[in-house]
PDB file of N, CA and C in Angstrom:
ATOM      1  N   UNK A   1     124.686  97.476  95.882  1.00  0.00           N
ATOM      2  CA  UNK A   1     123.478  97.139  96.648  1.00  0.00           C
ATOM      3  C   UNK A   1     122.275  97.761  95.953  1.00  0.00           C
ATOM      4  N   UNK A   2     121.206  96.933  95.879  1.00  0.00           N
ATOM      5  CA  UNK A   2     119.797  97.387  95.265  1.00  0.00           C
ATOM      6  C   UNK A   2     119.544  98.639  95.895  1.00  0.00           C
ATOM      7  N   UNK A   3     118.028  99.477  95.368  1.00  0.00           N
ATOM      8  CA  UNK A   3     117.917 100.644  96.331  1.00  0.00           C
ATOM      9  C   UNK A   3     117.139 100.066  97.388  1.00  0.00           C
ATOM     10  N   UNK A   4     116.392  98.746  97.758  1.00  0.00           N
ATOM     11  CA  UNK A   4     115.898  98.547  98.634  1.00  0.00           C
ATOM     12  C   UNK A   4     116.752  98.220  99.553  1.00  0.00           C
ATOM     13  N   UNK A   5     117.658  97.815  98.825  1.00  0.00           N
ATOM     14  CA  UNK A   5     118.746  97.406 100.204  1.00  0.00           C
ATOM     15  C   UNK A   5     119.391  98.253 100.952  1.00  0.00           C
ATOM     16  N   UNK A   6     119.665  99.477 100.126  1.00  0.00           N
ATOM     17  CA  UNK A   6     120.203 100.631 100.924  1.00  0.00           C
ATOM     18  C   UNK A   6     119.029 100.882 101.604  1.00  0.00           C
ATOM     19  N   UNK A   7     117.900 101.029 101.329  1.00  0.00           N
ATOM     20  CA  UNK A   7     116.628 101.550 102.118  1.00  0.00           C
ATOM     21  C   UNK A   7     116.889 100.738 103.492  1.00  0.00           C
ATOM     22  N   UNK A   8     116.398  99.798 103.385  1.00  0.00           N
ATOM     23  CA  UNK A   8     116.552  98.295 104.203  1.00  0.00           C
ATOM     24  C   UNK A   8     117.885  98.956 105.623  1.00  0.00           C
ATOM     25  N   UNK A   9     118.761  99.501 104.652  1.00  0.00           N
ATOM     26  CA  UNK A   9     119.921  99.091 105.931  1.00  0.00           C
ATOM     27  C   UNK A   9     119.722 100.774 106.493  1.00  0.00           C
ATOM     28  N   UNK A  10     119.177 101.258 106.013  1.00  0.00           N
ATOM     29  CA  UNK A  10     118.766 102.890 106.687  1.00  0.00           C
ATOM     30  C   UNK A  10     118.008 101.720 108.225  1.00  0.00           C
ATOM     31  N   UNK A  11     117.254 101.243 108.124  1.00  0.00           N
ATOM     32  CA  UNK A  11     115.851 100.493 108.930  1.00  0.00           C
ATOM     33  C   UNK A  11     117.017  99.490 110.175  1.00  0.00           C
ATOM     34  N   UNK A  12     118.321  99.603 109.925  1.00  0.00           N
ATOM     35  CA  UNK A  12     119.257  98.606 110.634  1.00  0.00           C
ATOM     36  C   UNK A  12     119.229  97.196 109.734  1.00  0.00           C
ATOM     37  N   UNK A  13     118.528  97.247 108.798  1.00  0.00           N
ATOM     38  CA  UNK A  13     119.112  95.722 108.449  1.00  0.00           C
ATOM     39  C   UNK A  13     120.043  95.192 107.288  1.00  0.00           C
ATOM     40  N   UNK A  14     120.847  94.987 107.644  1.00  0.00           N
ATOM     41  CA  UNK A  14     122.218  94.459 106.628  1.00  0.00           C
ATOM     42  C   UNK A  14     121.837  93.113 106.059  1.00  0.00           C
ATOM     43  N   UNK A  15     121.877  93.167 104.982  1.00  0.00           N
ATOM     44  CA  UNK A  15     121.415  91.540 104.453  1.00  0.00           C
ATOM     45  C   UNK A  15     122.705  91.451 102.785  1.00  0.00           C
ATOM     46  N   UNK A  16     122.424  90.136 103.019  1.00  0.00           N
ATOM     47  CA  UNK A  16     123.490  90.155 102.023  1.00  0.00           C
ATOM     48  C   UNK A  16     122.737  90.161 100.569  1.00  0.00           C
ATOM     49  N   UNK A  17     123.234  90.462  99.212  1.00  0.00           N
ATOM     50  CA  UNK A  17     122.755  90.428  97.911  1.00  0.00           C
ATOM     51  C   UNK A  17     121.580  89.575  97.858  1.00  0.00           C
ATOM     52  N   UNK A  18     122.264  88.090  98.070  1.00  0.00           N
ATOM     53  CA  UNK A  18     121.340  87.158  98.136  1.00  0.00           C
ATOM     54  C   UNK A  18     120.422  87.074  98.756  1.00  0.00           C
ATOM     55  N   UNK A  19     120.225  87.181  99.642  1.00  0.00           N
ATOM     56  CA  UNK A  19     119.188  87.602 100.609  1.00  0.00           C
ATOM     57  C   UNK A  19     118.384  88.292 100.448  1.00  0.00           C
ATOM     58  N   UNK A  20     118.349  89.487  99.707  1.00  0.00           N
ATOM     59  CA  UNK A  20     117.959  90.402  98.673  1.00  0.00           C
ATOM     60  C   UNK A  20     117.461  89.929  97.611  1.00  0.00           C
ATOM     61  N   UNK A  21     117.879  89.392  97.059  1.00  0.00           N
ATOM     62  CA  UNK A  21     117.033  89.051  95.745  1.00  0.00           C
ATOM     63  C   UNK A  21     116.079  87.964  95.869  1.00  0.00           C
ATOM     64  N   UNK A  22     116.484  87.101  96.959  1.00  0.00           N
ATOM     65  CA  UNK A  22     115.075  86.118  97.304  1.00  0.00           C
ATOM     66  C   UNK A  22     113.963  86.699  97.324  1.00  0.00           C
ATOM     67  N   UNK A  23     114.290  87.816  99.004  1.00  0.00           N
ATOM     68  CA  UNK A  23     113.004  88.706  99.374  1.00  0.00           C
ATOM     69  C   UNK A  23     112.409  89.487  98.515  1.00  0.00           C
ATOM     70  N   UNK A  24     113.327  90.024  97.707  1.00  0.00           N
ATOM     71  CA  UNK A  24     112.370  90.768  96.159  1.00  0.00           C
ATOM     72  C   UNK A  24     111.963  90.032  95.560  1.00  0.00           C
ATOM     73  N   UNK A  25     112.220  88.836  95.219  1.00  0.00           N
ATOM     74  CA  UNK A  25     111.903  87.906  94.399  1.00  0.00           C
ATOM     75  C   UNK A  25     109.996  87.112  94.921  1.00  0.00           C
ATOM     76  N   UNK A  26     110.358  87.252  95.887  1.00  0.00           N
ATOM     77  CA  UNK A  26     109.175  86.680  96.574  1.00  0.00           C
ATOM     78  C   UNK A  26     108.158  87.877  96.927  1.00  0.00           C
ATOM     79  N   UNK A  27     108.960  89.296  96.685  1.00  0.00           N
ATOM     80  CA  UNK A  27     107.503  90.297  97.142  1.00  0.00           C
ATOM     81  C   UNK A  27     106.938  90.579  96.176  1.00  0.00           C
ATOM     82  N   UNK A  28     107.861  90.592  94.646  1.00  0.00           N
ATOM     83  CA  UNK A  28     107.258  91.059  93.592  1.00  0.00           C
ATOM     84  C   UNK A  28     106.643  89.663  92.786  1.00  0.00           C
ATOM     85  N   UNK A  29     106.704  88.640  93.148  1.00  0.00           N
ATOM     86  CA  UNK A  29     106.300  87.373  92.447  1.00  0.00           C
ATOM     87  C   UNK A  29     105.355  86.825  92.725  1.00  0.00           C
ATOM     88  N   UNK A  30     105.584  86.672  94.447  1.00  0.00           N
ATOM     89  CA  UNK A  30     104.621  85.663  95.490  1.00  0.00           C
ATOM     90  C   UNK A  30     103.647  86.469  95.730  1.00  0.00           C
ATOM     91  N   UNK A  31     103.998  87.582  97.080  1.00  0.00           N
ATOM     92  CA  UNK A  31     103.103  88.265  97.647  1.00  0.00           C
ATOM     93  C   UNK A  31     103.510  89.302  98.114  1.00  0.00           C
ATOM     94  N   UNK A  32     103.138  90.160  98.630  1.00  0.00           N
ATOM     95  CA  UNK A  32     103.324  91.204  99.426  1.00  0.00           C
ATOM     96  C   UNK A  32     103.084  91.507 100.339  1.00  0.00           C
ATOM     97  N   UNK A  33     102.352  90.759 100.515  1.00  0.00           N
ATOM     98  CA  UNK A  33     102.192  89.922 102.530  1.00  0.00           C
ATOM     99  C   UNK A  33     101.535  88.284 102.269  1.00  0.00           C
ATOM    100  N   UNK A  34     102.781  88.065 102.711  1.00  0.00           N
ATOM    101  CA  UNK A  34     102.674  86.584 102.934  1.00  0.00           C
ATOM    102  C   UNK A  34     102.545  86.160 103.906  1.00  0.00           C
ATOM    103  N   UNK A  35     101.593  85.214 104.188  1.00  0.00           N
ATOM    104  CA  UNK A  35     100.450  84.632 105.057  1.00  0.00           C
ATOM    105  C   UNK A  35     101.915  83.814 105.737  1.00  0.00           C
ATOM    106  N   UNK A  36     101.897  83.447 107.434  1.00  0.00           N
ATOM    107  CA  UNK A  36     102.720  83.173 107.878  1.00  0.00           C
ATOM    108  C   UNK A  36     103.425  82.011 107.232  1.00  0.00           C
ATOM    109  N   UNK A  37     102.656  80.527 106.824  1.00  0.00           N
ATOM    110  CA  UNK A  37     103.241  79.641 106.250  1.00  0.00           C
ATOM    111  C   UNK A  37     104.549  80.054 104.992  1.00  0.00           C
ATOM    112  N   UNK A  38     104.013  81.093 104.581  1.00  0.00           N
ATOM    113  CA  UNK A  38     104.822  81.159 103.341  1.00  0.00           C
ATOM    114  C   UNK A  38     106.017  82.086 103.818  1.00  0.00           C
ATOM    115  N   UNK A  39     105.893  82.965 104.525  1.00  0.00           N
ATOM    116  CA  UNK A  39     107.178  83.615 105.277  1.00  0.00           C
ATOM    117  C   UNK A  39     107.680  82.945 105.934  1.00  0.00           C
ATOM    118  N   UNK A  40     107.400  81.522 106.898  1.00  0.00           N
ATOM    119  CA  UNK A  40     107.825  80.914 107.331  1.00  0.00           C
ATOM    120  C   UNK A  40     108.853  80.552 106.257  1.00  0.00           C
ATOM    121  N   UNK A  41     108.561  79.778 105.499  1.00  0.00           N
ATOM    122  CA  UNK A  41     109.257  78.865 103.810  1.00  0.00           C
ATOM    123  C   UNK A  41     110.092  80.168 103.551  1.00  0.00           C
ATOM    124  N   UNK A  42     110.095  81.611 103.306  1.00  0.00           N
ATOM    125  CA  UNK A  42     110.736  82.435 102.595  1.00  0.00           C
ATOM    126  C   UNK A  42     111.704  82.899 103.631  1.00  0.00           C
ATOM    127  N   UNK A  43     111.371  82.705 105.257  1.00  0.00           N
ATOM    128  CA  UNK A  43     112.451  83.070 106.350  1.00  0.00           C
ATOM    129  C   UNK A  43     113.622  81.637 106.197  1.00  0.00           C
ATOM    130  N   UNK A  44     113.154  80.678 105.846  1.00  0.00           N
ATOM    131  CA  UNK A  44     113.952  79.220 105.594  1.00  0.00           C
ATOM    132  C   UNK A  44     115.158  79.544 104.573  1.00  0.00           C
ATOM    133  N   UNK A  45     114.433  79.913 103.648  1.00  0.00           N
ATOM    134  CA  UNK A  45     115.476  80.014 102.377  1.00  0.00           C
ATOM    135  C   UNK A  45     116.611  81.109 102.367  1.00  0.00           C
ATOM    136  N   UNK A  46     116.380  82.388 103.092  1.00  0.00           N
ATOM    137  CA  UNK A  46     116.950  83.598 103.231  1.00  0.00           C
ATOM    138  C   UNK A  46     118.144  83.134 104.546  1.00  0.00           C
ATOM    139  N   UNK A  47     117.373  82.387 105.469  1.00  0.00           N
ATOM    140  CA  UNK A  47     118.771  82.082 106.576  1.00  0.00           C
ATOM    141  C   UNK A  47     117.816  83.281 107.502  1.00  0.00           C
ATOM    142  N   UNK A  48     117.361  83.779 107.396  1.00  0.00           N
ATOM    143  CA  UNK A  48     116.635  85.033 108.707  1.00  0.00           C
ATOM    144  C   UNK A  48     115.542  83.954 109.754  1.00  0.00           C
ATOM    145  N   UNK A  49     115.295  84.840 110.579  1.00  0.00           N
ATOM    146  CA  UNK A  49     114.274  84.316 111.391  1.00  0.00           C
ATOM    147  C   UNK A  49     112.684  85.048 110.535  1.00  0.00           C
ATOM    148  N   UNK A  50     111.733  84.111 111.097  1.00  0.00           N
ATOM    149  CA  UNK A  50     110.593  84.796 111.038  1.00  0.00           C
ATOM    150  C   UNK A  50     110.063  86.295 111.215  1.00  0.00           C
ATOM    151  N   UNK A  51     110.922  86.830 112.678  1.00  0.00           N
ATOM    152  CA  UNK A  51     110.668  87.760 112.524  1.00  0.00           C
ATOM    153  C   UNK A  51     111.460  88.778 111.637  1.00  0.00           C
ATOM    154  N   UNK A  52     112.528  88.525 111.670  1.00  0.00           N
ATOM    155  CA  UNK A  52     113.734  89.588 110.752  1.00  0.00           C
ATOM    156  C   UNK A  52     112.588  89.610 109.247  1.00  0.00           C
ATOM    157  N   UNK A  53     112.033  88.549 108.702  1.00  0.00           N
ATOM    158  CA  UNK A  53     111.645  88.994 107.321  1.00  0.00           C
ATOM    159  C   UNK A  53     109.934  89.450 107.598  1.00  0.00           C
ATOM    160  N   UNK A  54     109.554  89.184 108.738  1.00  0.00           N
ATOM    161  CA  UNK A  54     108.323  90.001 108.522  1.00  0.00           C
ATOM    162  C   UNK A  54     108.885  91.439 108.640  1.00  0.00           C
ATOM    163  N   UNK A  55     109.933  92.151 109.455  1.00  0.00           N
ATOM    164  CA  UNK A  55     110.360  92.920 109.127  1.00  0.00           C
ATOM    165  C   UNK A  55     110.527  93.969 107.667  1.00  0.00           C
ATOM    166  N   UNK A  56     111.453  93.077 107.364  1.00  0.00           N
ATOM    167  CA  UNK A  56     112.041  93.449 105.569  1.00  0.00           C
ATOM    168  C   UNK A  56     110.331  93.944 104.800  1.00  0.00           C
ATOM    169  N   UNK A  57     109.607  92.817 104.999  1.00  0.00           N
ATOM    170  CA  UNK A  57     108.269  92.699 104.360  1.00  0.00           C
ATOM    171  C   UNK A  57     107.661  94.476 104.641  1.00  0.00           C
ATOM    172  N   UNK A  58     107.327  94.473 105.787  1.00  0.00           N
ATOM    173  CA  UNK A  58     106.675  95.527 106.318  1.00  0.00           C
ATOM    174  C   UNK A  58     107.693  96.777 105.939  1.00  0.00           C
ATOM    175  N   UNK A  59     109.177  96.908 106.095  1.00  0.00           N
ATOM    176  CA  UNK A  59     109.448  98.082 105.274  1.00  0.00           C
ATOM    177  C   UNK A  59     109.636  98.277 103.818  1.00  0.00           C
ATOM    178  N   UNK A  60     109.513  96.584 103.443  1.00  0.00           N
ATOM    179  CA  UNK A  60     109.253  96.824 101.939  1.00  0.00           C
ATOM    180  C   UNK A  60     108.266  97.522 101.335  1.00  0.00           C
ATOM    181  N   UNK A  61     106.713  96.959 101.862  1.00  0.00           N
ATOM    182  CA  UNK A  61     105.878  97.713 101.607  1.00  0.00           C
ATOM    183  C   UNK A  61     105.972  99.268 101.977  1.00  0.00           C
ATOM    184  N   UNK A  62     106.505  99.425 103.249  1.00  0.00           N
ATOM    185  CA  UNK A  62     106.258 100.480 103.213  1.00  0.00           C
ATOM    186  C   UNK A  62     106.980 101.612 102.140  1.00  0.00           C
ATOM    187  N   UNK A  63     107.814 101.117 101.768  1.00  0.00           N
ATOM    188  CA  UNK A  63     108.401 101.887 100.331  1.00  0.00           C
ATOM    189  C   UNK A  63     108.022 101.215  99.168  1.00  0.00           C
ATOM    190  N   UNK A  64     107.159 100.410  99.124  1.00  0.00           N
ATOM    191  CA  UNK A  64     106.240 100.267  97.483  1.00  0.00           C
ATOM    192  C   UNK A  64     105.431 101.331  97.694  1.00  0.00           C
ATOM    193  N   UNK A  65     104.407 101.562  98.670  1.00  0.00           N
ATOM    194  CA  UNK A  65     103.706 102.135  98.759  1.00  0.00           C
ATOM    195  C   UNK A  65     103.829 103.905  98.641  1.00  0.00           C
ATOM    196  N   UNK A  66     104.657 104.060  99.379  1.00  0.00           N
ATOM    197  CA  UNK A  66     105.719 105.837  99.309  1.00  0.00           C
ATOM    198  C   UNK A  66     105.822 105.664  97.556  1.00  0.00           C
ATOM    199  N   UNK A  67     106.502 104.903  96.924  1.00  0.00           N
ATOM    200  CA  UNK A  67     106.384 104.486  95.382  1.00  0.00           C
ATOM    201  C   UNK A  67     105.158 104.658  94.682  1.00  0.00           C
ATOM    202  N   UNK A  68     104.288 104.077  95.208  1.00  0.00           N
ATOM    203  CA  UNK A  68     103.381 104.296  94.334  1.00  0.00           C
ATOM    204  C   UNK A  68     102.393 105.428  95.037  1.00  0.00           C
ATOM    205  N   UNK A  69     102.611 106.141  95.581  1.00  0.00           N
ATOM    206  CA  UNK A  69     102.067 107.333  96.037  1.00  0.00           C
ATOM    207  C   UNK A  69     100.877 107.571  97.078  1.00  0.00           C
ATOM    208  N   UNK A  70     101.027 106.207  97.713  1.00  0.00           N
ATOM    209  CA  UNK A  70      99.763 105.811  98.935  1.00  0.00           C
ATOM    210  C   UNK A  70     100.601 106.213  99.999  1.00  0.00           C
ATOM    211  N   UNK A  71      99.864 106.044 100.968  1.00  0.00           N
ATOM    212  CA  UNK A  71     100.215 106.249 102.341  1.00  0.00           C
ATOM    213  C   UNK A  71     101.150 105.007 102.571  1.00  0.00           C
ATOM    214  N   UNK A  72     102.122 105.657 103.847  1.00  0.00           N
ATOM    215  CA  UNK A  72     103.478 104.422 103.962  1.00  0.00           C
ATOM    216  C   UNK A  72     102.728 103.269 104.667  1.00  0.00           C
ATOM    217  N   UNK A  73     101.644 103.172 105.943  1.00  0.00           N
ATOM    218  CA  UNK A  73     101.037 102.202 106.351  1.00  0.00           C
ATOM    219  C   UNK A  73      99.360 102.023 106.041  1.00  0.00           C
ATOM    220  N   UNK A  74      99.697 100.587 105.706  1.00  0.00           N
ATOM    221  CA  UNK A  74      97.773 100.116 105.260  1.00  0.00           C
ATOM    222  C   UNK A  74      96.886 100.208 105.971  1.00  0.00           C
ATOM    223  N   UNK A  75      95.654 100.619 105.342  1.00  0.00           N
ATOM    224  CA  UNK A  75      94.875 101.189 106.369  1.00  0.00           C
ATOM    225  C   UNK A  75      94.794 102.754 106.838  1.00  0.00           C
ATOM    226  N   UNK A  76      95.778 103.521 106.101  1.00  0.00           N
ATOM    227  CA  UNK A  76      96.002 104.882 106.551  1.00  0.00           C
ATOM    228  C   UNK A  76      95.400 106.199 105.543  1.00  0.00           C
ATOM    229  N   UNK A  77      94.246 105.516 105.107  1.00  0.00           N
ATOM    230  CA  UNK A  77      94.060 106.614 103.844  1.00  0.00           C
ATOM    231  C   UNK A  77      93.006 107.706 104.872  1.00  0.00           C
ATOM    232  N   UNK A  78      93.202 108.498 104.274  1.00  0.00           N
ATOM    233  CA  UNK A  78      92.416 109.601 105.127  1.00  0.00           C
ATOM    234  C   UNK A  78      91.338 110.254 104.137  1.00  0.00           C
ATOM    235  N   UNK A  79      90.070 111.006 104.924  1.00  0.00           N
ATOM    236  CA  UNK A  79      89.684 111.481 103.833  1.00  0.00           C
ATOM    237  C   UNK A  79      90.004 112.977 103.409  1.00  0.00           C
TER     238      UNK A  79
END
């Protein structure tokens, strides 16, 4: 399993490989918040609901972000 995926299933969510590599595929390619139409299309292809991958999305970022050394939620910079 990727390390997001172990991350991921810390959060409760079990997804399979494939499933996995779509959603990476689409955070590091497409977007990193994708505007509902397109999560709609990326919840289609994965087999999840809408909400399960706005999910994934939102703890994805939140560990790009821990990654790249920002705050875990947007909007949270302090001075």
């Amino acid at each position: 399993m990727s390390a997001s995926g172990d991350a991921m299933a810390m959060f409760g969510m079990h997804l399979a490989e494939d499933q996995i590599k779509v959603l990476e595929e689409n955070f590091t390619k497409v977007s990193k918040h994708p505007d509902d139409a397109t999560l709609m299309l990326i919840a289609a292809e994965c087999g999840l609901s809408e909400e399960e991958t706005a999910k994934w999305f939102r703890m994805r970022n939140a560990l790009w972000r821990k990654a790249e050394g920002l705050p875990a939620e947007l909007g949270s910079v302090k001075d």
